[in-house]
Protein backbone atom coordinates (compact mmCIF):
# COMPACT_ATOMS: atom_id res chain seq x y z
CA UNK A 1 -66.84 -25.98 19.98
CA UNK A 2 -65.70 -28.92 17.97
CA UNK A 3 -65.01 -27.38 15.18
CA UNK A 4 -62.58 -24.97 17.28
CA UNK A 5 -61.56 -27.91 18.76
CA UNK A 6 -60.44 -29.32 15.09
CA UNK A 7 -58.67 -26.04 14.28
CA UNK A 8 -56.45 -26.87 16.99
CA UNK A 9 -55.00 -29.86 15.89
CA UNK A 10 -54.12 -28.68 12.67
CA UNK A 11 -50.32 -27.91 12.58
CA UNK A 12 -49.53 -24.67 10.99
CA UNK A 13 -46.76 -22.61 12.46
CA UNK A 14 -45.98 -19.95 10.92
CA UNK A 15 -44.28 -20.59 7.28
CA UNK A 16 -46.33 -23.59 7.11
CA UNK A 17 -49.79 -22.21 6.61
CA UNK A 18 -50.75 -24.97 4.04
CA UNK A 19 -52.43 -27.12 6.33
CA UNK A 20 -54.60 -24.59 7.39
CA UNK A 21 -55.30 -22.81 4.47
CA UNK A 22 -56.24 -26.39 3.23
CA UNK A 23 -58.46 -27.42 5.96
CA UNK A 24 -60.66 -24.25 5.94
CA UNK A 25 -61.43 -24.61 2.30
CA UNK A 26 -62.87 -28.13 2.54
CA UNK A 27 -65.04 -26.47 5.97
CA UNK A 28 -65.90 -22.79 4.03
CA UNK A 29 -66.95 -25.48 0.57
CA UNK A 30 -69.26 -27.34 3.03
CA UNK A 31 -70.45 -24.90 5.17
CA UNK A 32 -71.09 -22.07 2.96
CA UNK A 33 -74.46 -23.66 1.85
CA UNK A 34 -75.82 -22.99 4.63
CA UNK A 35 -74.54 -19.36 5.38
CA UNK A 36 -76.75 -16.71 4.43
CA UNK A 37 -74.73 -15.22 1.75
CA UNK A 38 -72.35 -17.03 -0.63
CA UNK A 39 -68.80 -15.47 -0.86
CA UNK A 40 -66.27 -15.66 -3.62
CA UNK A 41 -62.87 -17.25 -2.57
CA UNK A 42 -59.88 -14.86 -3.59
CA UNK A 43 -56.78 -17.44 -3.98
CA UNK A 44 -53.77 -18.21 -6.18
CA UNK A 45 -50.03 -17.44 -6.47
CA UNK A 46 -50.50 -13.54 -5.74
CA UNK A 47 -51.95 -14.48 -2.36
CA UNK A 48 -49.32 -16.89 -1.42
CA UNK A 49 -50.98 -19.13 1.48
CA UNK A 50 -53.45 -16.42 2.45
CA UNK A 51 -57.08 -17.47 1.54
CA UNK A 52 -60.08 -14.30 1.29
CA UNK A 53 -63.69 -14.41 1.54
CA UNK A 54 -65.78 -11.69 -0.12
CA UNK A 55 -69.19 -11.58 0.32
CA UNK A 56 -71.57 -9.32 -1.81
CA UNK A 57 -70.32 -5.30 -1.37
CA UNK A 58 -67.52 -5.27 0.88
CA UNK A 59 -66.87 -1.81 3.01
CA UNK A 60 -65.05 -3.61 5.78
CA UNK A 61 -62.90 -6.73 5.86
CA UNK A 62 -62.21 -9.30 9.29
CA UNK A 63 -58.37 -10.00 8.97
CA UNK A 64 -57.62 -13.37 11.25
CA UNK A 65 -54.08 -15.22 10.71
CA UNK A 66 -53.75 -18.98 10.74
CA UNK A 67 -50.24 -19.13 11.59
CA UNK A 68 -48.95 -20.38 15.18
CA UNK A 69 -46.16 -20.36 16.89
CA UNK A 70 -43.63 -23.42 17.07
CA UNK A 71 -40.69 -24.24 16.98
CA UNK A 72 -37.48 -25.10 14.18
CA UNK A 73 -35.18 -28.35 14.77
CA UNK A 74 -31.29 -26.92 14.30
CA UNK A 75 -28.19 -28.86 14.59
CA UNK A 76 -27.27 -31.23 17.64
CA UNK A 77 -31.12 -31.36 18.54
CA UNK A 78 -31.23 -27.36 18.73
CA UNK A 79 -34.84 -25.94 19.03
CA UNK A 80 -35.34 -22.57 17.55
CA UNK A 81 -38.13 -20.55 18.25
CA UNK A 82 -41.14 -20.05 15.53
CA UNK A 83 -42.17 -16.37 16.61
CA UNK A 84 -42.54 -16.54 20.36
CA UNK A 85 -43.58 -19.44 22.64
CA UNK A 86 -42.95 -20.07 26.35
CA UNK A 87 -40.30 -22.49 26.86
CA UNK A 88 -41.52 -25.01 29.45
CA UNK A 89 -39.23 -27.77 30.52
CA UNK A 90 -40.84 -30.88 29.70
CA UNK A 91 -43.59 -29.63 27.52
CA UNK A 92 -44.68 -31.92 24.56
CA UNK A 93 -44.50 -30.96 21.10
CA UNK A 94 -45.33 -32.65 17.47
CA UNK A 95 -44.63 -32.45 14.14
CA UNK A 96 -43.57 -35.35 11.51
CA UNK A 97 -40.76 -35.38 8.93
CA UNK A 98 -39.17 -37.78 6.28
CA UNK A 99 -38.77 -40.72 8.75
CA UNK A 100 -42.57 -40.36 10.82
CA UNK A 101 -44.48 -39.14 13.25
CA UNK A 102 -43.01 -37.36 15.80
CA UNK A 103 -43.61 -36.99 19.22
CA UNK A 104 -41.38 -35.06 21.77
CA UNK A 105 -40.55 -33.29 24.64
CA UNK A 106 -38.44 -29.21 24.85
CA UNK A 107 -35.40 -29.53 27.41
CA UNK A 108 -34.41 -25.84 28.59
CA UNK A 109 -30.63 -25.80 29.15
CA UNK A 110 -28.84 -23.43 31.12
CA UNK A 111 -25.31 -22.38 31.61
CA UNK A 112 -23.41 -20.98 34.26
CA UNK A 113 -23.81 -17.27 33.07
CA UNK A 114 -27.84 -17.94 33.26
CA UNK A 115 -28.46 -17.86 29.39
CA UNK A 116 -31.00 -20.73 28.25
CA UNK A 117 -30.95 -22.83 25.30
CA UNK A 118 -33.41 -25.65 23.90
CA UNK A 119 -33.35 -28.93 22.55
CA UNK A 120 -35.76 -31.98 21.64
CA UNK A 121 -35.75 -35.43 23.68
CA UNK A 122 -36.11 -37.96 21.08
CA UNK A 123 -35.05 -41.24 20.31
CA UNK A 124 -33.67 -40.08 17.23
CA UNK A 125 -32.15 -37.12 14.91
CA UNK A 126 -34.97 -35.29 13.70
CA UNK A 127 -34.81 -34.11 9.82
CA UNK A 128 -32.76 -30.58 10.40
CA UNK A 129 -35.31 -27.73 10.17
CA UNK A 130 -38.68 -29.86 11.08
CA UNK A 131 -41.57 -27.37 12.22
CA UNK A 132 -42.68 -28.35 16.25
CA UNK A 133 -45.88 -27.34 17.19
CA UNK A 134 -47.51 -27.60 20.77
CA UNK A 135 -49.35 -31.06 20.90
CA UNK A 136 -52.90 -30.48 21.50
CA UNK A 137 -54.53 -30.59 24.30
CA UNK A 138 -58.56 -29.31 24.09
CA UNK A 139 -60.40 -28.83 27.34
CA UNK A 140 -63.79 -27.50 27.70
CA UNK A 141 -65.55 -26.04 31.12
CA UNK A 142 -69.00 -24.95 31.32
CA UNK A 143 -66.83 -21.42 31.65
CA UNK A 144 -63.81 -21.51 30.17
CA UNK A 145 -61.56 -22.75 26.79
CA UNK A 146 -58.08 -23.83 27.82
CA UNK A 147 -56.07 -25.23 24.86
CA UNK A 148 -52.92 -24.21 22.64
CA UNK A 149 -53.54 -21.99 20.12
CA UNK A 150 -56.47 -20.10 21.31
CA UNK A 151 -54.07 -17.23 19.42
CA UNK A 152 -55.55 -17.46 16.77
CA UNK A 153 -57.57 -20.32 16.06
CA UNK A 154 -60.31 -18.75 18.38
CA UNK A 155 -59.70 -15.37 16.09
CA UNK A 156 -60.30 -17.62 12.72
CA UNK A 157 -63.24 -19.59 14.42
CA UNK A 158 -64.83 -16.43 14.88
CA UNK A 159 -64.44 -15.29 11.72
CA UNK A 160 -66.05 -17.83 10.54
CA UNK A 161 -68.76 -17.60 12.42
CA UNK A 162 -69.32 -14.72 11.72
CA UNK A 163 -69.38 -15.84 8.08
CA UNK A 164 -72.43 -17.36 8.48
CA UNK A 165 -74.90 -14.35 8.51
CA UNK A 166 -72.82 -12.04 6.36
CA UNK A 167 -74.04 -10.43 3.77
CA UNK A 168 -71.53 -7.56 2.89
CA UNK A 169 -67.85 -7.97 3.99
CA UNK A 170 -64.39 -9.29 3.60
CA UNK A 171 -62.28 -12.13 5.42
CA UNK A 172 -58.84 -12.51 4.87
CA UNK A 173 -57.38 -15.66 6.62
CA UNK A 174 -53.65 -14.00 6.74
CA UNK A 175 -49.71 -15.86 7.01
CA UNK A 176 -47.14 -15.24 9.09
CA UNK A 177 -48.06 -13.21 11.96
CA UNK A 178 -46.80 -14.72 14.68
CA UNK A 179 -42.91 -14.58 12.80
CA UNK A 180 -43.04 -10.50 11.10
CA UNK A 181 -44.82 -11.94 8.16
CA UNK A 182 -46.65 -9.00 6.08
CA UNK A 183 -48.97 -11.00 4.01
CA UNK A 184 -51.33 -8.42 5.14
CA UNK A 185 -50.54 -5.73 2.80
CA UNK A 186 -50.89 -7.79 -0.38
CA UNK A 187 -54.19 -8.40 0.72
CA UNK A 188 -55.38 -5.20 2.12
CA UNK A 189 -54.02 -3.82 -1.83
CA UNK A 190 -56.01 -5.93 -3.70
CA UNK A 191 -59.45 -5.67 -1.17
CA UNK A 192 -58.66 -1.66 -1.49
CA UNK A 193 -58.34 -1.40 -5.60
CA UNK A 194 -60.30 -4.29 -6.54
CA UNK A 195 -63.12 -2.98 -3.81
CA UNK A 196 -62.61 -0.18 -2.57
CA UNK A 197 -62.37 -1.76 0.93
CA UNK A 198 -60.63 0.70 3.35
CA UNK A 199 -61.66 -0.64 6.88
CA UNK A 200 -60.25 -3.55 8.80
CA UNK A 201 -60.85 -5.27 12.43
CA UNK A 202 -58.36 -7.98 13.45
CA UNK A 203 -59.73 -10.97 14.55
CA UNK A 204 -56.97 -11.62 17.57
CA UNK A 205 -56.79 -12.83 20.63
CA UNK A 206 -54.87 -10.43 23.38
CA UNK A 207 -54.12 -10.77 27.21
CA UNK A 208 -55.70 -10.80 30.61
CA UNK A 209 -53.89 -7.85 32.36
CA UNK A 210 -54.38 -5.49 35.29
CA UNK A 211 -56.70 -3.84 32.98
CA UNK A 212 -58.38 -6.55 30.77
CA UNK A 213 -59.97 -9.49 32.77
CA UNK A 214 -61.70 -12.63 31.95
CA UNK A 215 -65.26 -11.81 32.32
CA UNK A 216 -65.27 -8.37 30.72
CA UNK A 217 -66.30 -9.20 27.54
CA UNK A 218 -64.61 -8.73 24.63
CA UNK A 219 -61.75 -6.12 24.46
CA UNK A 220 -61.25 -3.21 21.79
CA UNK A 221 -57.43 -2.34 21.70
CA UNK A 222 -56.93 1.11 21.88
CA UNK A 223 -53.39 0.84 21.68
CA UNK A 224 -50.21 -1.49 21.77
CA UNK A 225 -47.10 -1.44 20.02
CA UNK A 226 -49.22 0.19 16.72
CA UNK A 227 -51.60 3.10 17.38
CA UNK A 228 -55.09 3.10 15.24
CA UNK A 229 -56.29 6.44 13.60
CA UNK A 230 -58.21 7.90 16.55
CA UNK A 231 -61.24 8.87 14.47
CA UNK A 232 -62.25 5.11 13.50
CA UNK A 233 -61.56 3.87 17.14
CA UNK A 234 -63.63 6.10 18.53
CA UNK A 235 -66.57 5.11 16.17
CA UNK A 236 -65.90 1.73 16.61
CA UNK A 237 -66.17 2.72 19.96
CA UNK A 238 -69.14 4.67 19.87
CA UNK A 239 -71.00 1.73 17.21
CA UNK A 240 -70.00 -1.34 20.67
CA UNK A 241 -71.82 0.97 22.76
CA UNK A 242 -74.65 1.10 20.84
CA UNK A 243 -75.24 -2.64 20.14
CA UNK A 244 -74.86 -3.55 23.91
CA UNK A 245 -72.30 -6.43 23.33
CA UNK A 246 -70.00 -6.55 27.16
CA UNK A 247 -66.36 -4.68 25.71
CA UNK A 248 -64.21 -3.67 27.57
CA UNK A 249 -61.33 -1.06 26.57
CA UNK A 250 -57.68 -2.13 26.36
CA UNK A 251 -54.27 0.05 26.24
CA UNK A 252 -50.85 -1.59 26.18
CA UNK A 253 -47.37 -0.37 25.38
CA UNK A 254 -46.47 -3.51 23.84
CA UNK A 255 -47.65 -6.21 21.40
CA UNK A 256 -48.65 -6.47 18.03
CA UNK A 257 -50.76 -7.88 15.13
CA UNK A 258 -51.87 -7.78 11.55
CA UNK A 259 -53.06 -4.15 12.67
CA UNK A 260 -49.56 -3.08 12.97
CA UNK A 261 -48.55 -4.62 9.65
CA UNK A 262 -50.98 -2.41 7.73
CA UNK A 263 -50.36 0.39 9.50
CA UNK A 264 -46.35 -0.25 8.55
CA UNK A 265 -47.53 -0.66 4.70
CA UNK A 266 -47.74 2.24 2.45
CA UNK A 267 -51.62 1.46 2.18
CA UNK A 268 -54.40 4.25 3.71
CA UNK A 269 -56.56 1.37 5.51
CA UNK A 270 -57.97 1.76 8.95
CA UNK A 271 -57.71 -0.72 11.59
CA UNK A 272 -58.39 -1.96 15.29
CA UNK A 273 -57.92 -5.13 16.89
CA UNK A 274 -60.82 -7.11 18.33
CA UNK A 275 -60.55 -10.12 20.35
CA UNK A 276 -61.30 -12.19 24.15
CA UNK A 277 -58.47 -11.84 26.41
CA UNK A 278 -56.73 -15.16 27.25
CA UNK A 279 -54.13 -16.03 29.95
CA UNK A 280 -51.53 -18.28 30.17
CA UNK A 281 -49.97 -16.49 26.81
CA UNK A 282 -48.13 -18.46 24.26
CA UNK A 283 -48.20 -21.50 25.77
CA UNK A 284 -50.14 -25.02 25.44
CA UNK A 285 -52.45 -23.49 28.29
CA UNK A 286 -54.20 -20.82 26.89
CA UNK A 287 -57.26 -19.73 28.35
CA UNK A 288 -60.17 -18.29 27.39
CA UNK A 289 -64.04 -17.15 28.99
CA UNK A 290 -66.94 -18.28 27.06
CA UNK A 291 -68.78 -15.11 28.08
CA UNK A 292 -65.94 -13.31 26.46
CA UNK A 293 -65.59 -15.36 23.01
CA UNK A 294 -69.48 -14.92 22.43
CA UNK A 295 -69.42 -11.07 23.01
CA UNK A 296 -66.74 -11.11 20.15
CA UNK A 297 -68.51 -12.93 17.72
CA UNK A 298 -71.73 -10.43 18.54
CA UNK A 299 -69.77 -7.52 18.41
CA UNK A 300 -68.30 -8.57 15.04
CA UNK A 301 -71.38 -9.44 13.54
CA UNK A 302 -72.76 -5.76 14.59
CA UNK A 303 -69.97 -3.91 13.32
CA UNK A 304 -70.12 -5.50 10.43
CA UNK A 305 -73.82 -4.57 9.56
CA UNK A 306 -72.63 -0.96 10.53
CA UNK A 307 -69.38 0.06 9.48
């Protein structure tokens, strides 16, 4: 897991994707010698941040986005949310800006009418709109992953391995999820006319609820906030059945992902989101089973042989 581990402690909340975007080209420039299939890096000004992998004859591409959440610095030490994190009294964040490192802690203010607000404790002003991330904090069980950022840095971990014994496929690292970002679309359009790609799983990372649990192996979203075409969930369901990877089946009312953002484009590409359930959503806690990441990465790799 060190590589996962690494992920982690790059800062890139959403907006800010650079980082990350950087980082996994120096890994996918080393690594990719040893895969079993080369791919061809799609980047440039078209794709903004958003880096793609395509390996020989794509049918079906893994969509995973790098962004986190975070917060903004305002005015008068103000901290404004980056997409949606818990806000924990006391919990540490870090970030850097034109005067340094910076290290610091989210105070949650309240008034007398019960409404909360946010600010930094630091010694100083930080630069007005700094990016905040979560300070990491990586711990490993013989059972379990608890960090920040599980969501998504598990999702693009698993994409890439997954890279490694691909021979025909797609992977588009994607921007701005976690703050209503559609990078998604661009990339979908250029997959679907340059490829003829018209399938796509999201690499994500959903919740332990009353009906997903830690344990149950990986779970296939029938439903949250977006609704798949019926006809490619059920052979997706049908196709995890058949390769005897642990699943188990997920519907929610709320939520959403780079699945919802194609199926809000104008673009005729199938989706369904794939990915461990973690607790402790959103904040530096996350938590994820082992038993659960490694049926995703085998389910992936079998759906990608078959779809």
């Amino acid at each position: 897991m060190e590589l996962l581990e690494r992920l982690v402690e790059v800062r890139a909340a959403a907006s800010n994707e650079g980082p990350m975007k950087a980082f996994l080209k120096e890994y996918i420039n080393g690594a990719s010698i040893g895969w079993k299939s080369m791919p061809k890096i799609i980047e440039g000004r078209g794709f903004q941040d958003c880096l793609i992998l395509v390996f020989g004859q794509p049918r079906t591409a893994i969509y995973a986005h790098m962004d986190s959440i975070g917060f903004s610095t305002g005015y008068d030490k103000e901290l404004i949310k980056v997409g949606g994190p818990r806000t924990i009294d006391g919990m540490q964040l870090v970030g850097s800006d034109s005067q340094g490192e910076i290290l610091t802690e989210l105070m949650v203010i309240e008034d007398e009418h019960g409404n909360s607000s946010y600010q930094y404790v630091f010694d100083r002003e930080i630069d007005r709109g700094t990016l905040l991330t979560f300070k990491p904090n990586f711990r490993e069980t013989t059972e379990y992953i608890q960090s920040p950022y599980m969501d998504n840095r598990l999702g693009v971990w698993a994409a890439l391995k997954v890279a490694e014994t691909m021979e025909n496929g797609a992977i588009v690292f994607s921007t701005y999820e976690e703050h209503g970002g559609n990078s998604v679309a661009f990339c979908a359009k250029y997959l679907m006319e340059e490829y003829g790609v018209y399938q796509a799983l999201i690499s994500d990372i959903t919740w332990v609820t009353p009906g997903v649990k830690h344990g149950g192996g990986v779970a296939i979203s029938m439903r949250d906030s977006g609704l798949p075409r019926r006809s490619y969930l059920e052979r997706i369901i049908e196709l995890a059945k058949e390769s005897g990877v642990p699943f188990q089946l997920e519907v929610e009312s709320a939520g959403g992902s780079d699945g919802g953002m194609l199926q809000k484009s104008d673009l005729p590409i199938d989706w369904c989101f794939i990915g461990a359930p973690e607790d402790n959503v959103h904040t530096p806690d996350e938590k994820v089973f082992k038993k659960d990441i490694e049926s995703m990465v085998a389910l992936y790799e079998f759906l990608m042989l078959q779809l």
